[in-house]
N, C-alpha and C. Protein backbone atom coordinates (compact mmCIF):
# COMPACT_ATOMS: atom_id res chain seq x y z
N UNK A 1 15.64 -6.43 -18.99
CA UNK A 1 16.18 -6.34 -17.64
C UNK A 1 15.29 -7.16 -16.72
N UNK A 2 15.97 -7.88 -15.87
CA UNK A 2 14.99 -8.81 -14.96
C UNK A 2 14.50 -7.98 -13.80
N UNK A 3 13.87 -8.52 -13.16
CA UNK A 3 12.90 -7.43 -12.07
C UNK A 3 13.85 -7.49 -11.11
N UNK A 4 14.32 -6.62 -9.94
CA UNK A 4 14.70 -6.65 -8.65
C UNK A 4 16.22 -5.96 -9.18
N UNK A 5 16.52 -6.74 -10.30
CA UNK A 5 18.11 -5.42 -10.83
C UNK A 5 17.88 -4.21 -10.74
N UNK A 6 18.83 -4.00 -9.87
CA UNK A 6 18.90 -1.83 -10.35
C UNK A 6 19.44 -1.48 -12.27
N UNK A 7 19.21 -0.63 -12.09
CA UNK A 7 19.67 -0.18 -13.71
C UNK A 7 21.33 0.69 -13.30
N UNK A 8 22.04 0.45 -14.16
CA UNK A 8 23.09 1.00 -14.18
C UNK A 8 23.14 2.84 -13.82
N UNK A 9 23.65 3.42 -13.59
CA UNK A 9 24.21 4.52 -12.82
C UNK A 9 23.57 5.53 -14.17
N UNK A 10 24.12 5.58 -15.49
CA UNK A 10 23.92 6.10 -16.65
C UNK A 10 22.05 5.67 -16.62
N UNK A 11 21.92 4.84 -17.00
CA UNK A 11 20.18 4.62 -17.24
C UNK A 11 19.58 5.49 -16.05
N UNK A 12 19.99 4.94 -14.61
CA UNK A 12 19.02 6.13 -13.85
C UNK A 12 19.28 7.44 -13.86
N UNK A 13 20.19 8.00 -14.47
CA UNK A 13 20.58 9.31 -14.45
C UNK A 13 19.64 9.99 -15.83
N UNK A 14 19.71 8.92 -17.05
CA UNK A 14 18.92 9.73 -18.06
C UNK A 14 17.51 9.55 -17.69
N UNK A 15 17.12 8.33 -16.87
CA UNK A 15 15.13 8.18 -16.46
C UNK A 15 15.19 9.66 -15.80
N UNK A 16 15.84 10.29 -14.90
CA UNK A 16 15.76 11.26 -13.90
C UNK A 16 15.58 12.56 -14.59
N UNK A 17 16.97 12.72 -15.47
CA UNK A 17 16.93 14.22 -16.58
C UNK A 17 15.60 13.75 -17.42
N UNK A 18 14.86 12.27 -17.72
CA UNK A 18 13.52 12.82 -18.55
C UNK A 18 12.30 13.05 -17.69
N UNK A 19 12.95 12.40 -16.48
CA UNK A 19 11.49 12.72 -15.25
C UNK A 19 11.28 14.07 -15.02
N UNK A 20 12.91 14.86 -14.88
CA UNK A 20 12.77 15.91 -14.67
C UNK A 20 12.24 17.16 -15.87
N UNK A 21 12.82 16.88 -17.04
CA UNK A 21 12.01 17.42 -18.33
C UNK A 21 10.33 17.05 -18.54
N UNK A 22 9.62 16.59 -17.77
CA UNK A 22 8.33 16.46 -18.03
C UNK A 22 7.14 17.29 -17.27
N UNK A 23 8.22 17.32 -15.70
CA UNK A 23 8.37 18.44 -14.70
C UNK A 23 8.24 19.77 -15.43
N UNK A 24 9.33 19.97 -15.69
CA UNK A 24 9.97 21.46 -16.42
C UNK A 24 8.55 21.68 -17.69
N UNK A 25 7.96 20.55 -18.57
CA UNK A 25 7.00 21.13 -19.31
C UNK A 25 5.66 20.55 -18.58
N UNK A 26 5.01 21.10 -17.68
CA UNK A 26 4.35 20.62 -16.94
C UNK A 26 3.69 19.45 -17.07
N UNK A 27 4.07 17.92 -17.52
CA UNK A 27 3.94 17.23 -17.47
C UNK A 27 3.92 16.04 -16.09
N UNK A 28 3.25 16.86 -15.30
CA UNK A 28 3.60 15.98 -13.70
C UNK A 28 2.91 14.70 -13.46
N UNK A 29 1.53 14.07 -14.17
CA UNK A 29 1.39 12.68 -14.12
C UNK A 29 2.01 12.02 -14.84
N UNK A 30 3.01 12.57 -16.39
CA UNK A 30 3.83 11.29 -16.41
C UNK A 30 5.22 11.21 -15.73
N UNK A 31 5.81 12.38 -15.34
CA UNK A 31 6.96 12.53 -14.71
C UNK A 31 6.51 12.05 -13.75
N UNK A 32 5.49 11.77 -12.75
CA UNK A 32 5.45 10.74 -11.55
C UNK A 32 5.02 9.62 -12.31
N UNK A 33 4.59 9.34 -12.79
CA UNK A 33 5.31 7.25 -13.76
C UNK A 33 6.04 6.87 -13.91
N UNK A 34 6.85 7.97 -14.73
CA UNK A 34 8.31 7.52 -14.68
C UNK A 34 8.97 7.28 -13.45
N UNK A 35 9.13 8.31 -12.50
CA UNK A 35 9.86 8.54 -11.49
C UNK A 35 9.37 7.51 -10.44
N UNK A 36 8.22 6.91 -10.26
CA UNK A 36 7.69 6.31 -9.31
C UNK A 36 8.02 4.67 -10.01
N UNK A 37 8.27 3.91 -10.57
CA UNK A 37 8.81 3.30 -11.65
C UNK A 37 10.31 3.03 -11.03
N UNK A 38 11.02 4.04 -11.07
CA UNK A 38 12.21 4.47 -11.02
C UNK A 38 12.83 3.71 -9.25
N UNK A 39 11.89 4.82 -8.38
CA UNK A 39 12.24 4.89 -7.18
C UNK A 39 11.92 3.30 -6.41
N UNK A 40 11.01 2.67 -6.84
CA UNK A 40 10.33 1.31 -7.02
C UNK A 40 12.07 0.08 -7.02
N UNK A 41 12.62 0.73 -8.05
CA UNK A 41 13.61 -0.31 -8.18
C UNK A 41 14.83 0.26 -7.50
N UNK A 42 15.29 1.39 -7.28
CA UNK A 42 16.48 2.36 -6.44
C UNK A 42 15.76 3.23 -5.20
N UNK A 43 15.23 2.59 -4.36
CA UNK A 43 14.34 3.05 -2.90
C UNK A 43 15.11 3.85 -2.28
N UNK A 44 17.13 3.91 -2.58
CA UNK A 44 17.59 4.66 -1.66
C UNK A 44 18.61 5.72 -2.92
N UNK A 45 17.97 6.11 -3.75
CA UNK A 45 18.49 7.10 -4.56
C UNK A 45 17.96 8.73 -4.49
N UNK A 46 19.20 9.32 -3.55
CA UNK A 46 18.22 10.29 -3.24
C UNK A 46 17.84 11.25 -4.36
N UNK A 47 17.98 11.29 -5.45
CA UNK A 47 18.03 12.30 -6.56
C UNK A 47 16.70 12.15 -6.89
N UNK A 48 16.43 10.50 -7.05
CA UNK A 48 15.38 10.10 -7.57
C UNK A 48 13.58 10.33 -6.79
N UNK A 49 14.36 10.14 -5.20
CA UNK A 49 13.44 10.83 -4.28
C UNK A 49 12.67 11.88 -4.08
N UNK A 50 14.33 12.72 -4.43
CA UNK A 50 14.30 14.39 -4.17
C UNK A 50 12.90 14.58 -5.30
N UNK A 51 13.20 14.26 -6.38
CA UNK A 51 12.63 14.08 -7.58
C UNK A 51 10.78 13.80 -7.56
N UNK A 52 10.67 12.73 -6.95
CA UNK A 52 9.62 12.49 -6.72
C UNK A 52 8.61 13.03 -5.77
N UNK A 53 9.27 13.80 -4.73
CA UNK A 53 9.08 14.51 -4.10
C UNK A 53 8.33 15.92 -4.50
N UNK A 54 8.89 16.53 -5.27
CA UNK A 54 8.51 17.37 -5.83
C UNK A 54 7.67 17.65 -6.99
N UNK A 55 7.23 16.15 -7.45
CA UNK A 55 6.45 16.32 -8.51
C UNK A 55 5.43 15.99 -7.60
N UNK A 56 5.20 14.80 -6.59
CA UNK A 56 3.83 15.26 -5.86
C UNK A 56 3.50 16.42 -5.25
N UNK A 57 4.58 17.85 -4.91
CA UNK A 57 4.33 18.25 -4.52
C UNK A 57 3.17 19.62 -5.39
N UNK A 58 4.24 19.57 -6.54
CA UNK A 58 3.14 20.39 -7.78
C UNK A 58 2.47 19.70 -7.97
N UNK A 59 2.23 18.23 -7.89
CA UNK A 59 0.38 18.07 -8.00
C UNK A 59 -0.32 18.47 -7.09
N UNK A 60 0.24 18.94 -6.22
CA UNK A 60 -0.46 19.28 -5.07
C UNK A 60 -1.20 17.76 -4.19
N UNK A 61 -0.19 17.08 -3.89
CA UNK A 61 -0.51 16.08 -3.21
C UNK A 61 0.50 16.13 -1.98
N UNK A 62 0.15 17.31 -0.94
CA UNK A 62 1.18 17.37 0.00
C UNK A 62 1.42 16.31 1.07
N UNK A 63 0.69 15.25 1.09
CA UNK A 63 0.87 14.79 2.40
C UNK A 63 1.84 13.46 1.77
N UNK A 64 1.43 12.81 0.41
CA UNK A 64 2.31 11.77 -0.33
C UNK A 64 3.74 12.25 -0.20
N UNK A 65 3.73 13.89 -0.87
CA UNK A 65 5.26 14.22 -0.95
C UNK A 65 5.40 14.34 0.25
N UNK A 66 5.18 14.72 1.67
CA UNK A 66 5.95 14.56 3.17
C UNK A 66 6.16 12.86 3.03
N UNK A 67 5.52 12.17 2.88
CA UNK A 67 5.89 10.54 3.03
C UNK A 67 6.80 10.57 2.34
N UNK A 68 7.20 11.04 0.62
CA UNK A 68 8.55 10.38 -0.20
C UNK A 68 9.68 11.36 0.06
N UNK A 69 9.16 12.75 1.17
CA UNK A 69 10.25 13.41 2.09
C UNK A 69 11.17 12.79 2.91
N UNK A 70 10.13 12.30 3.54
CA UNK A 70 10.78 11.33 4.98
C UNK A 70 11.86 10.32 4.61
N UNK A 71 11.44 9.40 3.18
CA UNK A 71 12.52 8.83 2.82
C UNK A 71 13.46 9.10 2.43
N UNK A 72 13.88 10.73 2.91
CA UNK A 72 15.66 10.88 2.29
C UNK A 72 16.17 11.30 3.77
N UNK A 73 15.25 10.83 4.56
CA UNK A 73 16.29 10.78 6.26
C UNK A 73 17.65 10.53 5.86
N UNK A 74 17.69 9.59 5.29
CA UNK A 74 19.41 8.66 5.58
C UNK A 74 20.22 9.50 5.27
N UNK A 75 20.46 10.49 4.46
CA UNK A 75 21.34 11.65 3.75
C UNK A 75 21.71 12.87 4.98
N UNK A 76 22.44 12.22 5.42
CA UNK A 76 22.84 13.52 6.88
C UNK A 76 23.02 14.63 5.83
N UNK A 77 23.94 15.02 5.16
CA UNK A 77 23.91 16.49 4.72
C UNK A 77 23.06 17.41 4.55
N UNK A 78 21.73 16.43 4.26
CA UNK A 78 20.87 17.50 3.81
C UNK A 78 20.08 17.39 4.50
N UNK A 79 20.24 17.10 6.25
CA UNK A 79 19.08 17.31 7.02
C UNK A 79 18.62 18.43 7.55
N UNK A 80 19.32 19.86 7.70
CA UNK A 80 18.86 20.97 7.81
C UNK A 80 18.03 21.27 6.89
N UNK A 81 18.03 21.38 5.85
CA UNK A 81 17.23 21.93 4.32
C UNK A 81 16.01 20.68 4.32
N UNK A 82 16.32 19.37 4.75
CA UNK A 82 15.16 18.25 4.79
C UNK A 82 14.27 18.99 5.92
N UNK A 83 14.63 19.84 7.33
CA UNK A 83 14.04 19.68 7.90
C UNK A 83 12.74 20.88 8.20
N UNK A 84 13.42 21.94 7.33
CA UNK A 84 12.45 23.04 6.95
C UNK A 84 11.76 22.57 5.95
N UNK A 85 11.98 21.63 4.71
CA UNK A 85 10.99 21.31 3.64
C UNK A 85 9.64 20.63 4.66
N UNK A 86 10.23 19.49 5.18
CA UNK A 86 9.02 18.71 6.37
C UNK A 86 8.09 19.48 6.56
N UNK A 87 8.61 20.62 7.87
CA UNK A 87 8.49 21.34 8.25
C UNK A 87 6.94 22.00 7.41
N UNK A 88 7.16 22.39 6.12
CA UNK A 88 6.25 23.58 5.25
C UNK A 88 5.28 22.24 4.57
N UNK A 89 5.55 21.02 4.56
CA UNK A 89 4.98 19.96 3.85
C UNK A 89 3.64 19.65 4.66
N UNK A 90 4.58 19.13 6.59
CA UNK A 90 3.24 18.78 7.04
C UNK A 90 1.82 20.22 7.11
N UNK A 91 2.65 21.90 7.16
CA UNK A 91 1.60 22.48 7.38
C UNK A 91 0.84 22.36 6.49
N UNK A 92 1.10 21.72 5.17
CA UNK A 92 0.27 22.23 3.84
C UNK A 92 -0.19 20.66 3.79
N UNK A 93 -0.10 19.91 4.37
CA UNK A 93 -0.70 18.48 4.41
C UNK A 93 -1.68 18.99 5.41
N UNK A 94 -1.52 19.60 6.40
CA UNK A 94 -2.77 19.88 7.38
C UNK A 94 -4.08 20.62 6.94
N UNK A 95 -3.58 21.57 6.25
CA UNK A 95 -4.47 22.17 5.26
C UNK A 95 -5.43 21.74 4.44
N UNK A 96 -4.55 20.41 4.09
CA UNK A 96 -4.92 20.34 2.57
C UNK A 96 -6.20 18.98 3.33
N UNK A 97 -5.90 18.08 4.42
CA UNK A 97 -6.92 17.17 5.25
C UNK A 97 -7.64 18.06 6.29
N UNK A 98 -7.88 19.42 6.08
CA UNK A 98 -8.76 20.00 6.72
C UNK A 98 -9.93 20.10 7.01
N UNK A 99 -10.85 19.87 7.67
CA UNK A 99 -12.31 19.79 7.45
C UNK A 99 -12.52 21.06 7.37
N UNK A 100 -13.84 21.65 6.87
CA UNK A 100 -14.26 22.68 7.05
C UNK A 100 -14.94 23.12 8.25
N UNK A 101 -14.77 24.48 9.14
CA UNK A 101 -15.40 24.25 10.17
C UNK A 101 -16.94 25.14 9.86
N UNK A 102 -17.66 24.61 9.97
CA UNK A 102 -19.22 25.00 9.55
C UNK A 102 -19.46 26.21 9.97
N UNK A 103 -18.91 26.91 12.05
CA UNK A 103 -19.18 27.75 12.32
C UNK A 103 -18.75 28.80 11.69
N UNK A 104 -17.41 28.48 10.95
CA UNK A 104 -16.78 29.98 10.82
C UNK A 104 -16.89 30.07 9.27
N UNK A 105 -16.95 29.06 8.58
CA UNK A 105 -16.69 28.80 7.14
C UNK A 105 -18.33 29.47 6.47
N UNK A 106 -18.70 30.57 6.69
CA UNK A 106 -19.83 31.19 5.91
C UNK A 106 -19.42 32.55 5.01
N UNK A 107 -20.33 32.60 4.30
CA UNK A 107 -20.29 33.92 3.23
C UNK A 107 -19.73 35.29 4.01
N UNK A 108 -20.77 35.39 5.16
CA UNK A 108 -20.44 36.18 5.79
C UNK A 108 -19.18 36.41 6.43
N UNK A 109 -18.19 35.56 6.85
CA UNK A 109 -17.39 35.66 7.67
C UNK A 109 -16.17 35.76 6.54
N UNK A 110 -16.29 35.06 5.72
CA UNK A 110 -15.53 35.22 4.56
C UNK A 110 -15.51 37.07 3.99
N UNK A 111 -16.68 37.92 3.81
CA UNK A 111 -16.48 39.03 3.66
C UNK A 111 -16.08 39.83 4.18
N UNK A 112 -16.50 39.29 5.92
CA UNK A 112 -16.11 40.40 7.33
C UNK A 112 -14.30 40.40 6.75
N UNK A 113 -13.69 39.19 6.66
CA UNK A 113 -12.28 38.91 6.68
C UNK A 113 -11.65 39.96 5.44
N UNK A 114 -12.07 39.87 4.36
CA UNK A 114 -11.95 40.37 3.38
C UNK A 114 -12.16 41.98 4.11
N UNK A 115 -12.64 42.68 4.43
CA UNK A 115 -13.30 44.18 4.52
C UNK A 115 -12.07 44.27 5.61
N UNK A 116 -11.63 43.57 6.31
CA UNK A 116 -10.70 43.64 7.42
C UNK A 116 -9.82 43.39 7.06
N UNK A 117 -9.18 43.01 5.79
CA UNK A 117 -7.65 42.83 4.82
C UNK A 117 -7.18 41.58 5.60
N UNK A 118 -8.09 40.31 5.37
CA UNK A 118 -7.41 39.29 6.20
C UNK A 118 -8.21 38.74 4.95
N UNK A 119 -7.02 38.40 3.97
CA UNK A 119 -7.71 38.33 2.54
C UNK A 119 -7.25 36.75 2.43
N UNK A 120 -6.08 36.39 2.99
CA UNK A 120 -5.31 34.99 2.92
C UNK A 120 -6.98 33.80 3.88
N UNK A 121 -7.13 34.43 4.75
CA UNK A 121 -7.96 33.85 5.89
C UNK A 121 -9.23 33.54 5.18
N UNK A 122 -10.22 34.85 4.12
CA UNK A 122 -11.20 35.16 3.71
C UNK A 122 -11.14 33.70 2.55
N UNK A 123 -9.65 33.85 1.33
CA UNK A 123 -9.69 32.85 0.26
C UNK A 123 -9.72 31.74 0.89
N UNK A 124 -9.23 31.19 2.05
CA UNK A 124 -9.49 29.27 3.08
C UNK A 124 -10.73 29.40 3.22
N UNK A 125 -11.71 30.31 3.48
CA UNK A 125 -13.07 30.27 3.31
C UNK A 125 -13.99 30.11 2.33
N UNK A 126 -13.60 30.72 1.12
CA UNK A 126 -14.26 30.50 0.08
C UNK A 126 -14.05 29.17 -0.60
N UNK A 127 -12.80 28.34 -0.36
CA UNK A 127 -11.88 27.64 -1.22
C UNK A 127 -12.78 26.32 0.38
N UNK A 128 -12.95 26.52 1.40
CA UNK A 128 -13.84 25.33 1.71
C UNK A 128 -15.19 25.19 1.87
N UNK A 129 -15.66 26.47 1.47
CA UNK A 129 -17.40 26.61 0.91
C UNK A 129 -17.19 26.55 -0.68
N UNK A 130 -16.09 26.34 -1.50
CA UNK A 130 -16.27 26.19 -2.77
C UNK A 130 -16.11 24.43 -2.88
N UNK A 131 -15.39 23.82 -2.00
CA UNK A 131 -15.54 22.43 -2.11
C UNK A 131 -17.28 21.58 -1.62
N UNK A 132 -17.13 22.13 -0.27
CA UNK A 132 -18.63 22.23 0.39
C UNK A 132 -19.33 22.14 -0.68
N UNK A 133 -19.92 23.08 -1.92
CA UNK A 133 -20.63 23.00 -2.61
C UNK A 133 -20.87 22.66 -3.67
N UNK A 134 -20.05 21.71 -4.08
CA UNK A 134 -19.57 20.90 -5.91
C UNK A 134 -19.42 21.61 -6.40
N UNK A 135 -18.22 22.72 -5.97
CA UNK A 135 -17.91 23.56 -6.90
C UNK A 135 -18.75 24.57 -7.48
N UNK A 136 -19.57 25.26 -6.67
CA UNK A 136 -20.05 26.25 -7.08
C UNK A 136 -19.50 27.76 -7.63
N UNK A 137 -19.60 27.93 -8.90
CA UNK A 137 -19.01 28.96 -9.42
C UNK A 137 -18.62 30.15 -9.04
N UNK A 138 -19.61 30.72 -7.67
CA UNK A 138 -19.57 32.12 -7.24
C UNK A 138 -18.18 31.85 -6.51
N UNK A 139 -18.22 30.92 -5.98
CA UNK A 139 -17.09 30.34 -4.78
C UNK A 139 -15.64 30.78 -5.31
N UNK A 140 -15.86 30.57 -6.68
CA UNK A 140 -14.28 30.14 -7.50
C UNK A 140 -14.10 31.94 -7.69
N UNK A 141 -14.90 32.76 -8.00
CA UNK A 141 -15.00 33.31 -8.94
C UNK A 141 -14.52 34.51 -7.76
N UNK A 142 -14.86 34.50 -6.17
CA UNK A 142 -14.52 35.03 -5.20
C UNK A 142 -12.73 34.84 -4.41
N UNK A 143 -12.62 33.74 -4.73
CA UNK A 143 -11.15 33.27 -4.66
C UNK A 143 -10.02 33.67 -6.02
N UNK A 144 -10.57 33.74 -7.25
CA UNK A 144 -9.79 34.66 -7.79
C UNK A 144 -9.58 36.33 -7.50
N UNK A 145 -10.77 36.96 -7.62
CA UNK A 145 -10.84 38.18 -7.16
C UNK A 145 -9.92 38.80 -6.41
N UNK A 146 -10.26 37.88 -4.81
CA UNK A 146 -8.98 37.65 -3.58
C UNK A 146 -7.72 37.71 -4.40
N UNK A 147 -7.43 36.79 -4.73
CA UNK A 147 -6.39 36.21 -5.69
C UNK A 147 -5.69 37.56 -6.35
N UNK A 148 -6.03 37.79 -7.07
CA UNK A 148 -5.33 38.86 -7.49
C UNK A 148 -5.66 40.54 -6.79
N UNK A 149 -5.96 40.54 -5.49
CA UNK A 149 -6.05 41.53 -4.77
C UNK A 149 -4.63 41.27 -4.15
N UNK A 150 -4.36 40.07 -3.78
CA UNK A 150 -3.47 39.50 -2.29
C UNK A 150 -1.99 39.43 -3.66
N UNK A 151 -2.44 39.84 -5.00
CA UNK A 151 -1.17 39.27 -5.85
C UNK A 151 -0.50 41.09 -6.14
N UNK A 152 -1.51 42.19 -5.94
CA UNK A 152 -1.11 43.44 -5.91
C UNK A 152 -1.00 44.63 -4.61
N UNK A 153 -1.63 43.97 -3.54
CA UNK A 153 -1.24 44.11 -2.16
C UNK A 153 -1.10 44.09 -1.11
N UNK A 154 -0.74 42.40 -1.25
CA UNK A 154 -0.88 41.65 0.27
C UNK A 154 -2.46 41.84 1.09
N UNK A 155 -1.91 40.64 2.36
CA UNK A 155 -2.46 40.42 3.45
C UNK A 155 -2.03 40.98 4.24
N UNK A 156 -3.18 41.48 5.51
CA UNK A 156 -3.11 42.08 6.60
C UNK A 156 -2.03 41.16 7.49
N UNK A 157 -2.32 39.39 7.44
CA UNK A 157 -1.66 38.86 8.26
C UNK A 157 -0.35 38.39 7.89
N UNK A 158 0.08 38.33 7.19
CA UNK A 158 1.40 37.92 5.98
C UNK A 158 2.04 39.04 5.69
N UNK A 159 3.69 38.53 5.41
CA UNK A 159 4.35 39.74 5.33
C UNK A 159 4.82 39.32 3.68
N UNK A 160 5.32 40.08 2.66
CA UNK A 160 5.61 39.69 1.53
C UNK A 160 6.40 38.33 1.38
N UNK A 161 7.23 37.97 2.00
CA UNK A 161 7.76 36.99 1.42
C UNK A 161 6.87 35.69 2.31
N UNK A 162 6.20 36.10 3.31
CA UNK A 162 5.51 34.97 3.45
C UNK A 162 4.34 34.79 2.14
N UNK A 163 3.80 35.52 1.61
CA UNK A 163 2.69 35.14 0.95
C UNK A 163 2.99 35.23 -0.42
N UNK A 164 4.20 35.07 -0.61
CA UNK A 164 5.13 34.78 -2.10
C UNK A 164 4.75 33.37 -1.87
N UNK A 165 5.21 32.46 -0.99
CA UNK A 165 4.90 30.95 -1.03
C UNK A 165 3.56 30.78 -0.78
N UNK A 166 2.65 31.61 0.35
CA UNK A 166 1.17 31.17 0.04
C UNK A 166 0.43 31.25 -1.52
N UNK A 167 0.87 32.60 -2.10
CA UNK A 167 0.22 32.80 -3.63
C UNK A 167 1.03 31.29 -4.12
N UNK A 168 2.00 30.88 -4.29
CA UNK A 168 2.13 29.92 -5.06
C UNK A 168 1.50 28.65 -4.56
N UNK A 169 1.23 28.67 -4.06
CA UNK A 169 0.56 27.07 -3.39
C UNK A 169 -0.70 27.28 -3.56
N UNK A 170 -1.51 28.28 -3.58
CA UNK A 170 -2.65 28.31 -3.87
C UNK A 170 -2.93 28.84 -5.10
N UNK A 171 -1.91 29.22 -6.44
CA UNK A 171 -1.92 28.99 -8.39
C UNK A 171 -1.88 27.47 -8.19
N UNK A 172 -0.90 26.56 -7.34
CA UNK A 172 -0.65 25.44 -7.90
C UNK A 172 -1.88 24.26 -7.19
N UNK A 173 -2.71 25.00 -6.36
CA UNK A 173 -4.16 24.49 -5.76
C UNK A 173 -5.45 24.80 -7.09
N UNK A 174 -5.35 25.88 -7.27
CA UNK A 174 -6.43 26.23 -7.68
C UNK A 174 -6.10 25.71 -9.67
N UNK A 175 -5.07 25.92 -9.93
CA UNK A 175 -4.51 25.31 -11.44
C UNK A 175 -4.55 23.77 -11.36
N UNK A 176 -4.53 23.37 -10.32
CA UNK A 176 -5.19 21.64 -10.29
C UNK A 176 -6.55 21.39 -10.46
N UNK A 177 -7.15 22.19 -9.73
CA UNK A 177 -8.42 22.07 -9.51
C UNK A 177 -9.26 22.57 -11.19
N UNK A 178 -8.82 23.64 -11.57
CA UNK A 178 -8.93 24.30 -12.74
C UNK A 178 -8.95 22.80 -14.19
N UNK A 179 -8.17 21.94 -13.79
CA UNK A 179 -7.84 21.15 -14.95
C UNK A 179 -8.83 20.00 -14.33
N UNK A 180 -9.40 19.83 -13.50
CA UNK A 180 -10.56 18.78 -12.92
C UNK A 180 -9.98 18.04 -12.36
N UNK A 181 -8.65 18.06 -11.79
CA UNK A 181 -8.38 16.70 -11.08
C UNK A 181 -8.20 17.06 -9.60
């Protein structure tokens, strides 16, 4: 195939069902090769977007997936549902380019939070004194703990179905981090 041709309708449909099967077995750096590959030669395929979208987003690369978000503007139908995804992308892109703030980000303040069931607030503390410190073990080892406190009975500041999507963003934070990348 010469460069700048799109691939026929059938070829991008099976690259997509294997992008998406690599997804499905957590295979997300090659399902973004493929897919990024893909979107490279069909820039306005939204499947392929949608697609790509979401595998940066389980790598946990939120601010890339708001950028390959933005490119399915053109699709009026799905701008309500585009505009709550944005929406949850840039907060977790803000997050995720957060500095740590030195005053508040200590051991201590991290426990006060914790003893006060502000357990969501306490794990952003540990999780930027665990970067702060190349990964120091106690760090990790305090954010699970949390972790499965906040997985059997919530946060003070979160209501269940809000911290159904925080617990998952922070398995699919900390299961990145877990594999070294």
């Amino acid at each position: 195939m010469k460069m700048g041709r799109m691939k026929p309708a059938a070829a991008v449909s099976s690259l997509l069902d294997r992008a998406e099967g690599l997804r499905r077995a957590g295979k997300i750096g090659d399902g973004l090769e493929l897919i990024e590959g893909l979107v490279r030669e069909n820039p306005d395929h939204p499947r392929a977007l949608l697609l790509w979208t979401r595998l940066l987003f389980e790598r946990g690369s939120f601010s890339q997936a708001l950028e390959a978000l933005k490119a399915l503007s053109f699709v009026p139908a799905w701008q309500g549902e585009l505009r709550l995804l944005r929406k949850g992308l840039e907060h977790l892109a803000q997050l995720e380019a957060a500095e740590p703030d030195p005053a508040f980000a200590t051991e201590s303040m991290a426990r006060l939070l914790v003893q006060q069931g502000y357990l969501l607030e306490a794990m952003e503390i540990y999780r930027r004194l665990f970067l702060t410190s190349a990964g120091e073990g106690r760090f990790w080892e305090e954010m699970r703990r949390i972790r499965d406190r906040l997985e059997g009975g919530g946060s003070r500041d979160k209501s269940r179905e809000g911290l159904d999507g925080e617990l998952a963003a922070w398995d699919r934070w900390m299961q990145k981090r877990k594999r070294g990348s």
